[in-house]
Protein backbone atom coordinates (compact mmCIF):
# COMPACT_ATOMS: atom_id res chain seq x y z
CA UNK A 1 -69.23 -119.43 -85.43
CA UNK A 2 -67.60 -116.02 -85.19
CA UNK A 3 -64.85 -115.86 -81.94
CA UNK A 4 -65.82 -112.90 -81.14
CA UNK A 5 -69.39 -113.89 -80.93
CA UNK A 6 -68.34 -117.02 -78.86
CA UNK A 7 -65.82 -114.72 -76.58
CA UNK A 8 -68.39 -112.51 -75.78
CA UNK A 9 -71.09 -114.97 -75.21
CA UNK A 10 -69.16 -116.83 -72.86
CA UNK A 11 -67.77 -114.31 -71.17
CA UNK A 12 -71.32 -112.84 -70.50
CA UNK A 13 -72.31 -115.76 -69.01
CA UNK A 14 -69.56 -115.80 -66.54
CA UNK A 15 -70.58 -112.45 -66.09
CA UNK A 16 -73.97 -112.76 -65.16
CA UNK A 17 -73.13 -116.37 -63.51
CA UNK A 18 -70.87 -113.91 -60.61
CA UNK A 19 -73.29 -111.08 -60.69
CA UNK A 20 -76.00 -113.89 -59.73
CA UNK A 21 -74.30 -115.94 -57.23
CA UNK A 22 -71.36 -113.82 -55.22
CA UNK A 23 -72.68 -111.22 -52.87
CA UNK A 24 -71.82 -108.22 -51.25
CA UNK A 25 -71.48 -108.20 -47.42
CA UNK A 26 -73.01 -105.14 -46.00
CA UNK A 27 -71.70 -104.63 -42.22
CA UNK A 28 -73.26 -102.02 -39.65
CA UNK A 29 -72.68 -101.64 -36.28
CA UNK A 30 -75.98 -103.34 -35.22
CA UNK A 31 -76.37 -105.22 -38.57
CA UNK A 32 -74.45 -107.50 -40.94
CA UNK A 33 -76.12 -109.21 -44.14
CA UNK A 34 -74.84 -110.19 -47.51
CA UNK A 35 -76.97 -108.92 -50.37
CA UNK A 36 -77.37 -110.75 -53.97
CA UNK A 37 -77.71 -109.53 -57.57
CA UNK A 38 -76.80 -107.49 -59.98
CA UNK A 39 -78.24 -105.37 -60.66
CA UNK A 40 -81.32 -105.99 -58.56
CA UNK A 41 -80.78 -107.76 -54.96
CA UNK A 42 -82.99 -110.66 -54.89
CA UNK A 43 -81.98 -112.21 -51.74
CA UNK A 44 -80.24 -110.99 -48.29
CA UNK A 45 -78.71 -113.16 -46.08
CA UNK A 46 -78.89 -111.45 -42.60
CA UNK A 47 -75.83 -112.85 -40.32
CA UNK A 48 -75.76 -110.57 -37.68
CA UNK A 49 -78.14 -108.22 -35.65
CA UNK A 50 -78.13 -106.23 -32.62
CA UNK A 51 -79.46 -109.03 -31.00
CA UNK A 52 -76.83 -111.49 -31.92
CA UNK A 53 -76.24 -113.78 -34.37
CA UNK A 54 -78.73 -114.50 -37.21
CA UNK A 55 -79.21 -116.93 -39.71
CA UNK A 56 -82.04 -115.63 -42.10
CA UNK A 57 -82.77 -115.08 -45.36
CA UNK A 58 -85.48 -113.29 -47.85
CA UNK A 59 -85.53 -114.05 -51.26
CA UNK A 60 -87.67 -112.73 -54.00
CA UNK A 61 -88.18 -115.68 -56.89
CA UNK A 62 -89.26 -112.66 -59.19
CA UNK A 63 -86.93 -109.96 -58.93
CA UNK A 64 -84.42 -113.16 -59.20
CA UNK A 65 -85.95 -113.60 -62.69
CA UNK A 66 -86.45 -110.17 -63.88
CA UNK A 67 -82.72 -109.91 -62.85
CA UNK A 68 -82.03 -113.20 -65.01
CA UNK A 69 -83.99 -111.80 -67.41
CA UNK A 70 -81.95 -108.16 -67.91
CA UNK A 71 -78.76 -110.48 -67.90
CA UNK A 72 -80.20 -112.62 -71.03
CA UNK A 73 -81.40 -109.81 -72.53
CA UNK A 74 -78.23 -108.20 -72.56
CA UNK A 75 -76.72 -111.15 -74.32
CA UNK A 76 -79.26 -111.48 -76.98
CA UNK A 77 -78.64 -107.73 -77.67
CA UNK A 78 -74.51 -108.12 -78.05
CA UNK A 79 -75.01 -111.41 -79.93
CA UNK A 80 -77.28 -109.72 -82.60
CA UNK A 81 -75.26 -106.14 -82.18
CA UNK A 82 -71.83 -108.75 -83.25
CA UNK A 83 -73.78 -110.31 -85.77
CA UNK A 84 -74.89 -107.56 -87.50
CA UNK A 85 -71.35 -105.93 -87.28
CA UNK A 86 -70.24 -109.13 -88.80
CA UNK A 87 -72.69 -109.17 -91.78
CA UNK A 88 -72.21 -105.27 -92.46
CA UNK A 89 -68.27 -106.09 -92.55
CA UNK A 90 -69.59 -108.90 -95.47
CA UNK A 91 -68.08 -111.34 -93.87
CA UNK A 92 -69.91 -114.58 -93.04
């Protein structure tokens, strides 16, 4: 297999793995959550409210994998972009 084909599938995945799991803490004066996904949230973590302290969370299994989705689909699409670069070059 190509390296550059390997490079860049791996370091999609690693990508998209960190896109998927680390969030992004959001803090208001009455309101702290931490939001995930990456391009689409699919999940907030709500820590803190004007009430006090929080511990709740809404998650959305499908915009989760319609986000999973745009991240394989992106892949798929530099994979076959490489590979085509790589057969045009005539090498094999």
């Amino acid at each position: 297999m190509n390296i550059r084909l390997t490079v860049f599938a791996v370091a999609w995945s690693i990508a998209a793995t960190a896109a998927l799991t680390i969030g992004q803490l959001y803090e208001w004066p009455d309101n702290v959550h931490i939001r995930y996904g990456i391009p689409l949230t699919y999940a907030v973590h709500t820590v803190v409210t004007i009430m006090g302290a929080a511990d709740h969370w809404t998650v959305d299994t499908n915009i989760l994998a319609f986000d999973l989705a745009i991240w394989m689909a992106g892949l798929v699409a530099g994979v076959a972009l490489l590979s085509r670069q790589k057969t045009r070059d005539g090498h094999t």
